[in-house]
C-alpha atoms as a PDB file:
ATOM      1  CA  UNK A   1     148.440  98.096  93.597  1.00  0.00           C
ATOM      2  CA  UNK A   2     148.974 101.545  95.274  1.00  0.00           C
ATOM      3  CA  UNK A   3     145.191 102.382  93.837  1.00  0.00           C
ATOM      4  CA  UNK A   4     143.968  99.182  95.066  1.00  0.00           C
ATOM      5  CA  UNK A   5     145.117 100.160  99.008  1.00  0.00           C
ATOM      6  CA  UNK A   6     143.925 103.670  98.616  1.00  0.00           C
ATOM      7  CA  UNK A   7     140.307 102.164  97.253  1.00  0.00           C
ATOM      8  CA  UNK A   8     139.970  99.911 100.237  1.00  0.00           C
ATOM      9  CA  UNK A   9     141.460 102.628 102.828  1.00  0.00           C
ATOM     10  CA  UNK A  10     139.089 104.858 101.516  1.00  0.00           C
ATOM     11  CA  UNK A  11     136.004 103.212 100.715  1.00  0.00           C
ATOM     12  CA  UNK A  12     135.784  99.469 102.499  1.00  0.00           C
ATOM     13  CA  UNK A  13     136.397 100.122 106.199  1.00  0.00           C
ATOM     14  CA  UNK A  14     133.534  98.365 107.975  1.00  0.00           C
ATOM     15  CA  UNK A  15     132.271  96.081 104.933  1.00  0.00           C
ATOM     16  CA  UNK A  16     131.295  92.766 106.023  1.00  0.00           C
ATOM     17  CA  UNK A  17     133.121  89.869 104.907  1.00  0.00           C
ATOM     18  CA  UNK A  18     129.659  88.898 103.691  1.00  0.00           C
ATOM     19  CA  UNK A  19     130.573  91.467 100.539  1.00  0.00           C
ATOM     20  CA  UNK A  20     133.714  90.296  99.863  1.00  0.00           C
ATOM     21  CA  UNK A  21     133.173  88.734  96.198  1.00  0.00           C
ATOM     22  CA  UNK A  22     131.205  92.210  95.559  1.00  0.00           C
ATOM     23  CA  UNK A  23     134.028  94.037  96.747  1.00  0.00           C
ATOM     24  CA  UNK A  24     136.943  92.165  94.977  1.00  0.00           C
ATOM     25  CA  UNK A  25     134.877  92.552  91.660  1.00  0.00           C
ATOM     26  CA  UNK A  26     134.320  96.580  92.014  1.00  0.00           C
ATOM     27  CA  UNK A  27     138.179  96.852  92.913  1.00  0.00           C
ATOM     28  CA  UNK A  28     138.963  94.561  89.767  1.00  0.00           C
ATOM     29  CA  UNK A  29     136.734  96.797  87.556  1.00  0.00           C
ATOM     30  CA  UNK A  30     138.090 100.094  89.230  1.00  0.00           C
ATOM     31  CA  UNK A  31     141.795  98.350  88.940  1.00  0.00           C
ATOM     32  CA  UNK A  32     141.571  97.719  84.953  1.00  0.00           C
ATOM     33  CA  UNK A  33     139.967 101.081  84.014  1.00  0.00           C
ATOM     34  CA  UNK A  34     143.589 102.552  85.315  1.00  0.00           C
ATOM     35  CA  UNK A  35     145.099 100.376  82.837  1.00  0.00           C
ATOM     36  CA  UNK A  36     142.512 101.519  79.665  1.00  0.00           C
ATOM     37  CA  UNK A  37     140.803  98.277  79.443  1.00  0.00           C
ATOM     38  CA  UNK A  38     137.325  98.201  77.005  1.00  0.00           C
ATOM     39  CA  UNK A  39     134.567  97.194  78.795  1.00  0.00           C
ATOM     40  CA  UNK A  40     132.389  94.493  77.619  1.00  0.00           C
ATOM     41  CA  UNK A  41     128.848  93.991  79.112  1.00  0.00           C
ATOM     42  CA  UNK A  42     128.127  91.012  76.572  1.00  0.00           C
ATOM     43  CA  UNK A  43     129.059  88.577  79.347  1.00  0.00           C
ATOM     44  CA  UNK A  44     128.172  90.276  82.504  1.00  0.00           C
ATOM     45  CA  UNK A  45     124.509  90.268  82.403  1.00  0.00           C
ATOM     46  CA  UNK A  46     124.537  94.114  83.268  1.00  0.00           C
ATOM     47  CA  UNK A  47     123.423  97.449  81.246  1.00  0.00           C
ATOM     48  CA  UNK A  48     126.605  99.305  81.479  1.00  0.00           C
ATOM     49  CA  UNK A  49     128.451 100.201  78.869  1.00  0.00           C
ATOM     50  CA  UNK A  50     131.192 101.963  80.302  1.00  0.00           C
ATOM     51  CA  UNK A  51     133.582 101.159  83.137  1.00  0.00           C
ATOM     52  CA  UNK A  52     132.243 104.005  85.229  1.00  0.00           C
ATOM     53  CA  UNK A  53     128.992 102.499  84.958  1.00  0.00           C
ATOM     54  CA  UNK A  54     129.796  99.322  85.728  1.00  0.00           C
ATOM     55  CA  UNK A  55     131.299 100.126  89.086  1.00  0.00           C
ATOM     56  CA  UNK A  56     127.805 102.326  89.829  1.00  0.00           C
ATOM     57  CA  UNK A  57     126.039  99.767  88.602  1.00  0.00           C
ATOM     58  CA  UNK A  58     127.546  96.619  90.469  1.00  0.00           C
ATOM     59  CA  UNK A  59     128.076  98.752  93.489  1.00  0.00           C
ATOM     60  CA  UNK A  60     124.115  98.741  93.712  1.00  0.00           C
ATOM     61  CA  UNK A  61     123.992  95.450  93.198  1.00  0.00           C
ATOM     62  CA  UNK A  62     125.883  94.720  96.021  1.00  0.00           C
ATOM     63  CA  UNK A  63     124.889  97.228  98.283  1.00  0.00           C
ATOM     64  CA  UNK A  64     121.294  98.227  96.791  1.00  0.00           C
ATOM     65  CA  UNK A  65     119.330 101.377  98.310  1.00  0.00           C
ATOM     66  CA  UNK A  66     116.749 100.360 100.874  1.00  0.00           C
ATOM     67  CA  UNK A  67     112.908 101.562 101.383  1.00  0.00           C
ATOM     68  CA  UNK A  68     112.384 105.116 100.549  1.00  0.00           C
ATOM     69  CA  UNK A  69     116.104 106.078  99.844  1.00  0.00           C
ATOM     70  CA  UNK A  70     115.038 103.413  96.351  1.00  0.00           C
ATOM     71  CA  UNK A  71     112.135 105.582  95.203  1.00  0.00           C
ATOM     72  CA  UNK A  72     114.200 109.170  96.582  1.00  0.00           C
ATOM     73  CA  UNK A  73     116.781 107.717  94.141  1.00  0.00           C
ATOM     74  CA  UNK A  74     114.891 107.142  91.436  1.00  0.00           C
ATOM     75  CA  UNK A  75     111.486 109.885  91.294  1.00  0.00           C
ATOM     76  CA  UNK A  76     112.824 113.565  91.021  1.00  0.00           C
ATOM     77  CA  UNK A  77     111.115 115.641  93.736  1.00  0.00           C
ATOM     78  CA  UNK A  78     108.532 118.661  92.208  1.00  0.00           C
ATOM     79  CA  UNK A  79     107.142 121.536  93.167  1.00  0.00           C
ATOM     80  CA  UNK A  80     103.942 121.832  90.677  1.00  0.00           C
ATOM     81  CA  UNK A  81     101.406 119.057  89.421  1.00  0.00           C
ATOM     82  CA  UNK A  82     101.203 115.617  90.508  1.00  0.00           C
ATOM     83  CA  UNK A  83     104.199 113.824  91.831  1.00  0.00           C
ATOM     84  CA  UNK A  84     106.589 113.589  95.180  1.00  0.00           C
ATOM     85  CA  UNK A  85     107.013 116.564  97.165  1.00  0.00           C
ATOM     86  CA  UNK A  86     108.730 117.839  99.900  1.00  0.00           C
ATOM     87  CA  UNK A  87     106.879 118.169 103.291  1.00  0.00           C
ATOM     88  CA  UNK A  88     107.169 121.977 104.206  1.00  0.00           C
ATOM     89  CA  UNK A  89     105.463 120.665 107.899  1.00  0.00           C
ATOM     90  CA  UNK A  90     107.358 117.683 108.689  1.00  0.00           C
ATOM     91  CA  UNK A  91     111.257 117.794 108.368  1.00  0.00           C
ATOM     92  CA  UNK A  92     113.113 114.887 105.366  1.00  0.00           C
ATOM     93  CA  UNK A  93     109.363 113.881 104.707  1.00  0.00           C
ATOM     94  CA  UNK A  94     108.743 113.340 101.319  1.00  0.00           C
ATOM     95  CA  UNK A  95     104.677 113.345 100.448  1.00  0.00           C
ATOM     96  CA  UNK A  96     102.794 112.263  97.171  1.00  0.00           C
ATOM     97  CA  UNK A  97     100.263 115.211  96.107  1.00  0.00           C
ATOM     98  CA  UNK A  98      97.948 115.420  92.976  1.00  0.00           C
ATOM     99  CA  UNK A  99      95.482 113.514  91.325  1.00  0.00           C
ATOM    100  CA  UNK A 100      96.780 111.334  90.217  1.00  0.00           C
ATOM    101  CA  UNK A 101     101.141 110.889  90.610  1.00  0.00           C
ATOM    102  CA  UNK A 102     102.810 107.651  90.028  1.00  0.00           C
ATOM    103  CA  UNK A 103     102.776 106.137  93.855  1.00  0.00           C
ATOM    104  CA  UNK A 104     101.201 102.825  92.852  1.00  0.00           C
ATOM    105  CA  UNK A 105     103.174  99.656  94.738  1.00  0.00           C
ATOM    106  CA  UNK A 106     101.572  96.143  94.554  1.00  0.00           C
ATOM    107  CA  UNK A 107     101.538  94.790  98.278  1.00  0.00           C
ATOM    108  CA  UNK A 108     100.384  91.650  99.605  1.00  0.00           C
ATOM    109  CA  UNK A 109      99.706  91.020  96.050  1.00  0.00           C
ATOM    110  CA  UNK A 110      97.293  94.146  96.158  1.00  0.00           C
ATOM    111  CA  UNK A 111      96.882  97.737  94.665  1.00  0.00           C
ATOM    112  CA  UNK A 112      98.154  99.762  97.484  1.00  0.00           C
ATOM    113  CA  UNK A 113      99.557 103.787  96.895  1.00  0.00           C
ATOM    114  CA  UNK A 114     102.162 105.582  98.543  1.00  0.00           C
ATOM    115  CA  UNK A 115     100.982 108.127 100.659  1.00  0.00           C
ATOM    116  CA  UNK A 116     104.865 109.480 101.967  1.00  0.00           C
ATOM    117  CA  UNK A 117     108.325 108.306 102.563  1.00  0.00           C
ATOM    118  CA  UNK A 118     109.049 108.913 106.419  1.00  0.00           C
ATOM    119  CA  UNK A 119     112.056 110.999 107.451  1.00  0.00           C
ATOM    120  CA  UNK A 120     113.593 107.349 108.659  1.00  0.00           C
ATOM    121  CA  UNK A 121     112.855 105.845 105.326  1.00  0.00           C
ATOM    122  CA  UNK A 122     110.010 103.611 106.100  1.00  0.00           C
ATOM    123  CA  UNK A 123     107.484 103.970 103.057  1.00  0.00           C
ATOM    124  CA  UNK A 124     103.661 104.672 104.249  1.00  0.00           C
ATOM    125  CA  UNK A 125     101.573 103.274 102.213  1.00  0.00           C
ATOM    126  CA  UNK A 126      97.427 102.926 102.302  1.00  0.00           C
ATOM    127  CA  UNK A 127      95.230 100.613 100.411  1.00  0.00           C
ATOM    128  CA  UNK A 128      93.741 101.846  96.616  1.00  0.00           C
ATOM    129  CA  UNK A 129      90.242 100.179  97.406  1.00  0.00           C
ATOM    130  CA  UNK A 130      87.833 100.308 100.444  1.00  0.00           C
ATOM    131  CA  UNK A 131      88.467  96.461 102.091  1.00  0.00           C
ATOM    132  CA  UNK A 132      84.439  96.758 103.626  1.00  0.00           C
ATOM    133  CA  UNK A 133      82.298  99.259 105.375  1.00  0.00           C
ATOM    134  CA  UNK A 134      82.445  99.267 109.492  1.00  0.00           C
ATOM    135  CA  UNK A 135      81.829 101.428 112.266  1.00  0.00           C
ATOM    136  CA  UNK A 136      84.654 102.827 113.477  1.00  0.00           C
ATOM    137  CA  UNK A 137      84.360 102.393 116.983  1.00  0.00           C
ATOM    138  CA  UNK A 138      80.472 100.384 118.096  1.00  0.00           C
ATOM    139  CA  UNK A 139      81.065 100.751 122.000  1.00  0.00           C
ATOM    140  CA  UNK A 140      77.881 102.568 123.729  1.00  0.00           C
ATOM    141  CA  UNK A 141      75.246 104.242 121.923  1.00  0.00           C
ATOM    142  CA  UNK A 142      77.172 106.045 119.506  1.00  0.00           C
ATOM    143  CA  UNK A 143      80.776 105.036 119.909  1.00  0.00           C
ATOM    144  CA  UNK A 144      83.999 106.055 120.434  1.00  0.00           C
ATOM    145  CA  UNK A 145      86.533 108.627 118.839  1.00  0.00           C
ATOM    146  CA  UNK A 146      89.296 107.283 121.136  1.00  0.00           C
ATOM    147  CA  UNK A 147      91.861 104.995 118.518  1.00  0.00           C
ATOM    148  CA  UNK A 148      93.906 103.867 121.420  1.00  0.00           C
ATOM    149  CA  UNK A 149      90.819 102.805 123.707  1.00  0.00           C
ATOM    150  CA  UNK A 150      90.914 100.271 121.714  1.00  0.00           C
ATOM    151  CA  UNK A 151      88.558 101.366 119.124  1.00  0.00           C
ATOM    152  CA  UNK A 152      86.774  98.299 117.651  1.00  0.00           C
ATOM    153  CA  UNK A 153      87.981  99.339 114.219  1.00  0.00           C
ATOM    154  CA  UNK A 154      91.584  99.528 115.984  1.00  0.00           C
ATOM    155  CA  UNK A 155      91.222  95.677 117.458  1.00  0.00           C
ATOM    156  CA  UNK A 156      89.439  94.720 113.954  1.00  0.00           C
ATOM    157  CA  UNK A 157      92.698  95.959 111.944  1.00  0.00           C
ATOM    158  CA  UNK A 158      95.456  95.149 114.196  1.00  0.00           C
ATOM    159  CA  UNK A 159      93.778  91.606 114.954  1.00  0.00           C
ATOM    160  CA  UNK A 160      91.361  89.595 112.309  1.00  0.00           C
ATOM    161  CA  UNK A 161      92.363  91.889 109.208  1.00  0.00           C
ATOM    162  CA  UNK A 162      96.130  91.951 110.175  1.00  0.00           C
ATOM    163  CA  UNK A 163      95.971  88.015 110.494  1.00  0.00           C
ATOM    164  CA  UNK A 164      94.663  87.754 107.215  1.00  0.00           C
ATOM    165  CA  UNK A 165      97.555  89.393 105.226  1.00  0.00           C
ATOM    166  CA  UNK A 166     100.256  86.949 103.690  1.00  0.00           C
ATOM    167  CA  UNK A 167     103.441  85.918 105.970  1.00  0.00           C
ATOM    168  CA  UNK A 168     105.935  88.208 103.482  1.00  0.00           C
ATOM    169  CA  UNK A 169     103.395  91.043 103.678  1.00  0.00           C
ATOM    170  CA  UNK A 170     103.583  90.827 107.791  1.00  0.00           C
ATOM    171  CA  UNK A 171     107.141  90.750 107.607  1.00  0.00           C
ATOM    172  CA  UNK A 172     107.322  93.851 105.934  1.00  0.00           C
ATOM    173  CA  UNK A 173     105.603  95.985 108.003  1.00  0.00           C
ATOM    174  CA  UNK A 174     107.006  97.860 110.933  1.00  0.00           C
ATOM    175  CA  UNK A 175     104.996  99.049 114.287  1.00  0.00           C
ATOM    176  CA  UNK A 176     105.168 102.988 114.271  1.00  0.00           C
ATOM    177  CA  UNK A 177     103.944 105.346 116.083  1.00  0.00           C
ATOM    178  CA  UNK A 178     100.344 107.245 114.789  1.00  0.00           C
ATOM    179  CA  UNK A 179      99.369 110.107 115.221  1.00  0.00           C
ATOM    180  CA  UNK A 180      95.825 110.198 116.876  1.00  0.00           C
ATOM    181  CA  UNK A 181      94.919 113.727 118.125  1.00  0.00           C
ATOM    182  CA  UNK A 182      92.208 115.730 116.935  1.00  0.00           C
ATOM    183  CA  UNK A 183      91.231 118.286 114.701  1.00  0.00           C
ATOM    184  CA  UNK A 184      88.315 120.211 113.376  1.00  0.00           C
ATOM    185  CA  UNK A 185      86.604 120.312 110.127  1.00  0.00           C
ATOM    186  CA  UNK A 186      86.728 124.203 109.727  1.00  0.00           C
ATOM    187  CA  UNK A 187      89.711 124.453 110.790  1.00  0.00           C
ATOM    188  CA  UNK A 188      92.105 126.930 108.820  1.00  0.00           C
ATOM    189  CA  UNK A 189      95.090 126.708 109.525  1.00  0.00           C
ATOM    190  CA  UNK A 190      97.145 123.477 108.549  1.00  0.00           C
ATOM    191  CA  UNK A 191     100.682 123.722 110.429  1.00  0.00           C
ATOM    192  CA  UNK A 192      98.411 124.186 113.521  1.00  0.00           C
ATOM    193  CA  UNK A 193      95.958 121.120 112.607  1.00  0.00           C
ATOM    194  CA  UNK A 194      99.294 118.330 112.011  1.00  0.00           C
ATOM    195  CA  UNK A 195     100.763 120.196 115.658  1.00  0.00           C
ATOM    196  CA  UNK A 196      97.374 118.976 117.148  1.00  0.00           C
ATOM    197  CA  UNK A 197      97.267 115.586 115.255  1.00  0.00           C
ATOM    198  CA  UNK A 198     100.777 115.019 116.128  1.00  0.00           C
ATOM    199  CA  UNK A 199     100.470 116.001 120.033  1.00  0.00           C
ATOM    200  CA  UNK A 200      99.080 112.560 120.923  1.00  0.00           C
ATOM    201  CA  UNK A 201     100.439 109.139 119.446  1.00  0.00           C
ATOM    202  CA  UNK A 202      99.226 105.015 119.304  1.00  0.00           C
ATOM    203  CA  UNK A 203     101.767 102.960 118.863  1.00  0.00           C
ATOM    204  CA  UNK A 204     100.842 100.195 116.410  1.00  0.00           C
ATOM    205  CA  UNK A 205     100.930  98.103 112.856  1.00  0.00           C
ATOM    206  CA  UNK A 206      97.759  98.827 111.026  1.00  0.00           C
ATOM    207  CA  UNK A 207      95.161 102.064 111.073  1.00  0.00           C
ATOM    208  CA  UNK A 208      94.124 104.769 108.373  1.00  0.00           C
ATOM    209  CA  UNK A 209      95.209 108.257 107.218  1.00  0.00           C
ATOM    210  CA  UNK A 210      95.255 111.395 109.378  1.00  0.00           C
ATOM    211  CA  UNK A 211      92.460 113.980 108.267  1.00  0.00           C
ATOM    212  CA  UNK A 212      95.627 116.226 107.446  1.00  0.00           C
ATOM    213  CA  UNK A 213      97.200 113.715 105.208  1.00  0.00           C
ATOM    214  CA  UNK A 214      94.231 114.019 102.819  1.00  0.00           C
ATOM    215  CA  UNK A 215      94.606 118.031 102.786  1.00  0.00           C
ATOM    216  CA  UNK A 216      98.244 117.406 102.265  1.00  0.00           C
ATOM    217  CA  UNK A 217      97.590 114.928  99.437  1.00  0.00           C
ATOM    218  CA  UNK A 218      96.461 118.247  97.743  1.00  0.00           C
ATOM    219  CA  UNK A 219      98.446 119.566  94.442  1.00  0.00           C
ATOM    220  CA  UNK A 220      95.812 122.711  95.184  1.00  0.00           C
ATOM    221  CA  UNK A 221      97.582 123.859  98.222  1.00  0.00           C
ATOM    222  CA  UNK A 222      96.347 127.815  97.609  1.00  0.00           C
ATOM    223  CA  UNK A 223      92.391 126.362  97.038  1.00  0.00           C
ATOM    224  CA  UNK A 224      92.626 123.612  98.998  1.00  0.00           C
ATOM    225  CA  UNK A 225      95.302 123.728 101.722  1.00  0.00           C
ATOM    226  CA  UNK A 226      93.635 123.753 104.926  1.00  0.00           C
ATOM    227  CA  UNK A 227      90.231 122.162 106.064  1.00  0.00           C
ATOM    228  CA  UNK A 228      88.415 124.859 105.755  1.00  0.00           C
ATOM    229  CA  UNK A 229      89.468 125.860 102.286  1.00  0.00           C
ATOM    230  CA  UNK A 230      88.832 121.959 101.332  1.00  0.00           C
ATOM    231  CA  UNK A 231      85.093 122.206 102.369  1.00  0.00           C
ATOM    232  CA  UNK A 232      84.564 125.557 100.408  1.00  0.00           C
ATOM    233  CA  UNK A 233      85.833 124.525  97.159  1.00  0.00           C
ATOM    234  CA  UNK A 234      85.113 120.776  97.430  1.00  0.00           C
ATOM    235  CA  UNK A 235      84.163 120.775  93.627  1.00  0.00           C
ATOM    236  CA  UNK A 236      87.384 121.492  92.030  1.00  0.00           C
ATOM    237  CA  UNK A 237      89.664 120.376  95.310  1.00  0.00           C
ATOM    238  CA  UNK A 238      88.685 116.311  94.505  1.00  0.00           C
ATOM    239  CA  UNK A 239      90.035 116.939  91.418  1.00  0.00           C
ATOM    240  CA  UNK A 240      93.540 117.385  92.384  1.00  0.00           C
ATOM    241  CA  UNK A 241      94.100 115.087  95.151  1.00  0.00           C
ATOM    242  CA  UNK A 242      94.833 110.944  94.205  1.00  0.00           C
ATOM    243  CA  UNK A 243      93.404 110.193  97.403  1.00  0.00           C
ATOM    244  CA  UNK A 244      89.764 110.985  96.751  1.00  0.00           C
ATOM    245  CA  UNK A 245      87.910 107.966  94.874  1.00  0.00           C
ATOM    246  CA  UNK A 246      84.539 108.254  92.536  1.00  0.00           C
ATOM    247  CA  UNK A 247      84.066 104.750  93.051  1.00  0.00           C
ATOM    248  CA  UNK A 248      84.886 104.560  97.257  1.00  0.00           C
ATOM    249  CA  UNK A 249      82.062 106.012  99.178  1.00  0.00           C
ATOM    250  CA  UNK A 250      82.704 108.280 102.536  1.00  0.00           C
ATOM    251  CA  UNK A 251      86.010 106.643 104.154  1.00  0.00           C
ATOM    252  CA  UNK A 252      86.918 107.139 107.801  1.00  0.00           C
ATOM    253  CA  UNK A 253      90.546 109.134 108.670  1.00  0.00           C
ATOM    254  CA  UNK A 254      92.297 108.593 111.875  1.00  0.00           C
ATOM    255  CA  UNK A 255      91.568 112.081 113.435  1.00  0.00           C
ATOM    256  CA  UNK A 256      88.858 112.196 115.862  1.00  0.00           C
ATOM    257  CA  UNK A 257      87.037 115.444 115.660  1.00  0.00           C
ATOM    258  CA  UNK A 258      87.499 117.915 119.205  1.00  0.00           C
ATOM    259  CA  UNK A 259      83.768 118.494 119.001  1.00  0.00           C
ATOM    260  CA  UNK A 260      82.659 115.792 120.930  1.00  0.00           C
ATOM    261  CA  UNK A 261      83.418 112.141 122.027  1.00  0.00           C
ATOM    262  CA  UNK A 262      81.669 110.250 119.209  1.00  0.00           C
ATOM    263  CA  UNK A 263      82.773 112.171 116.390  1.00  0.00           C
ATOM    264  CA  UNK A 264      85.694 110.991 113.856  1.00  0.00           C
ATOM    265  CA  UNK A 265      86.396 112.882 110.382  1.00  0.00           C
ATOM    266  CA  UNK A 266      85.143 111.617 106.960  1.00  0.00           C
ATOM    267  CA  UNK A 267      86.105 112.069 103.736  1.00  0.00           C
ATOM    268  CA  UNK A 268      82.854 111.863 102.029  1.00  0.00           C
ATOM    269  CA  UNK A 269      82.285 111.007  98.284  1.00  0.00           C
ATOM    270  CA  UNK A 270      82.172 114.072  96.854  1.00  0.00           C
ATOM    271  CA  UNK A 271      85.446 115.266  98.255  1.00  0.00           C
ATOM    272  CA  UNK A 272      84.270 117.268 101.455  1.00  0.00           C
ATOM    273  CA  UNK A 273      85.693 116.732 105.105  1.00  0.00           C
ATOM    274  CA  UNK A 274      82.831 116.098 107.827  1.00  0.00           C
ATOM    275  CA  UNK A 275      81.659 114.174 110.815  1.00  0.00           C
ATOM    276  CA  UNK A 276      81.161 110.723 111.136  1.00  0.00           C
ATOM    277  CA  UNK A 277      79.478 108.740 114.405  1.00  0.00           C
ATOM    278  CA  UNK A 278      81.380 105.933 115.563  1.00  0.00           C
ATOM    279  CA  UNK A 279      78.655 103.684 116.759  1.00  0.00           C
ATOM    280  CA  UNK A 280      76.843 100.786 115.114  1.00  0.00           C
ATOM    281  CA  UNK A 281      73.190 101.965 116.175  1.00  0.00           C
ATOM    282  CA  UNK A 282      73.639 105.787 115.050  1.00  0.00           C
ATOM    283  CA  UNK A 283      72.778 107.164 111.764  1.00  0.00           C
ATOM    284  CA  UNK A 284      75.745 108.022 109.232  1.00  0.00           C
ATOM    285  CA  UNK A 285      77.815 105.321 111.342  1.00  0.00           C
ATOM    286  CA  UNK A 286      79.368 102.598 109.120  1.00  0.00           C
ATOM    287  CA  UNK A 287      81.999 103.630 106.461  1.00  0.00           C
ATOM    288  CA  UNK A 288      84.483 102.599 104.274  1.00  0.00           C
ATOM    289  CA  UNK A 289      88.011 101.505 105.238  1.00  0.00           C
ATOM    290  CA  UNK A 290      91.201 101.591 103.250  1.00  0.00           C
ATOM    291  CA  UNK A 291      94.016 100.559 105.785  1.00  0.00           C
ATOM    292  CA  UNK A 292      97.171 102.556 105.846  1.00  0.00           C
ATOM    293  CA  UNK A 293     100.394 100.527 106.808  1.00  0.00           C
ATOM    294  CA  UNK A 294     104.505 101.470 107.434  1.00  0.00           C
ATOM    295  CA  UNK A 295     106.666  99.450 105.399  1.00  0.00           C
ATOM    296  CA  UNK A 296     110.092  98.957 106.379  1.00  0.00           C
ATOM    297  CA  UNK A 297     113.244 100.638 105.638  1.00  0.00           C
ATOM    298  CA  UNK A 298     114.509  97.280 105.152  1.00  0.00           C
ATOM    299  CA  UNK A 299     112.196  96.456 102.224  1.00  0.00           C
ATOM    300  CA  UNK A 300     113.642  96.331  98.592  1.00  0.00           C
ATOM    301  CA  UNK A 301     111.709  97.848  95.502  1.00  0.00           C
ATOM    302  CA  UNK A 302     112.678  95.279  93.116  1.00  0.00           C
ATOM    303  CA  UNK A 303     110.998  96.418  90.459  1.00  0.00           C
ATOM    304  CA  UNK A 304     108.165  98.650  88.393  1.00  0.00           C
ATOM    305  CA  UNK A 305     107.579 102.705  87.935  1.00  0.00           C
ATOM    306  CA  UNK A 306     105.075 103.679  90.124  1.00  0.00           C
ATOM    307  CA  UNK A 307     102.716 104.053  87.660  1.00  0.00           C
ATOM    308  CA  UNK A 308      99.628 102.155  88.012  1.00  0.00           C
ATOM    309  CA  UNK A 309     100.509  99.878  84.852  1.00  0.00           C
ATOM    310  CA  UNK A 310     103.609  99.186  86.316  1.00  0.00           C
ATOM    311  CA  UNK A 311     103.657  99.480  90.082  1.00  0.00           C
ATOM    312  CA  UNK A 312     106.696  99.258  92.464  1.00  0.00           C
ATOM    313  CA  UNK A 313     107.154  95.613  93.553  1.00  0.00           C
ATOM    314  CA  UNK A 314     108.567  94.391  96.689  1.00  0.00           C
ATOM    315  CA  UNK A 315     111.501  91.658  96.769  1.00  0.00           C
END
């Protein structure tokens, strides 16, 4: 009984009385191991086959890891090849790189991939396929590199395509702040480009990936690790990045370029980094779209590997 006190003392200050049956049944488990009980799972539904496991196990049944503490729990983080690595720009950000890692997740019954898991656990995630081709801003002549202006690709995501998802899939998304400042396409230096990127925000649900996110996406960092570098070896970088797509032509980024008021980076087909024009009526204007999202901390993976057999599901 003594062990009993010191459990709860020790471990179930603050539990809600909502976990009560949880919590009796972990103490009960953790009770009988003191007294050399065999544990059985043949009854219990679980995969355990030792008391230890069994309190691990029910433990995260009852109080199961949330949003990107799940997949930091279950996907080792690397350092080489394709998989989940550390962000060495943005502090407890966790970033997919390669060409092709396991960062599938089925959402809103769609082929989406994980693009990083957010230092306050949200998941950001951006569509596998191109949803259409659309300007992304058709104000004026030649548009508009300004997100927050609106942009009309801004109102179009946020508005009619947001509308369209399914009630769960709205439910799991959180509004964030974006980052929306701009960059160049020769620039060379990367910890300088995400500073600028980063220096002004839009606070909203839907929008697209930051030009730096794409060089990040990048198992190639010493080819490949900056704009610049991206543009000069554009034949073997698209090789080691899941983000570029053979079958997605040129797809718009977030990051409006700082050399003029109409232009807004592209990642074209072939891998490069360049200028697009906003506007309807101007040449090299309308582009494909794969929506980036936040999903909340608050979501549970329920199931899957990542891979894109066997994507994450959300409960």
């Amino acid at each position: 009984m003594q062990k009993i006190k010191e459990f709860v003392k020790k471990y179930m200050i603050g539990l809600s009385f909502s976990f009560l049956i949880c919590t009796v049944s972990v103490l009960a488990i953790t009770y009988f191991d003191s007294k050399n009980v065999t544990y059985s799972n043949e009854t219990t539904g679980m995969t355990s086959t030792n008391v230890q496991d069994a309190v691990n196990e029910l433990y995260n049944i009852c109080f199961p890891k949330m949003g990107g503490d799940t997949i930091l729990d279950k996907v080792s983080v690397v350092d080489s090849g394709d998989g989940l690595y550390k962000d060495e720009y943005e502090e407890n950000r966790y970033i997919y790189k390669g060409k092709n890692p396991n960062n599938y997740i089925t959402f809103n019954n769609q082929s989406w991939r994980i693009i990083s898991i957010e230092a306050d656990k949200t998941i950001k995630i951006m569509k596998n396929t191109s949803i259409e081709d659309r300007a992304w801003d058709n104000s004026e002549t030649h548009g508009n590199n300004n997100w927050a202006r609106p942009a009309s690709l801004n109102t179009y995501l946020n508005g009619e395509y947001y509308n369209k998802l399914s009630e769960i899939a709205q439910s799991q998304i959180v509004t964030k702040d974006w980052s929306i400042g701009g960059t160049e396409m020769y620039d060379n230096d990367l910890s300088g480009q995400i500073t600028a990127e980063n220096s002004r925000k839009w606070n909203g649900k839907v929008a697209l990936i930051t030009a730096s996110e794409y060089i990040r996406s990048n198992s190639n960092q010493n080819n490949c690790g900056t704009m610049s570098k991206t543009n000069e070896n554009y034949s073997s970088c698209k090789n080691t990045t899941w983000m570029r797509k053979s079958n997605i032509e040129d797809f718009w980024t977030l990051s409006p370029s700082e050399g003029g008021t109409y232009f807004t980076i592209l990642v074209y087909l072939d891998g490069r980094i360049g200028y697009g024009v906003g506007g309807t009526t101007y040449t090299n204007n309308v582009s494909a779209i794969r929506p980036s999202v936040y999903l909340s901390s608050e979501v549970q993976i329920t199931g899957g590997d990542g891979t894109s057999s066997n994507p994450y599901t959300l409960g």
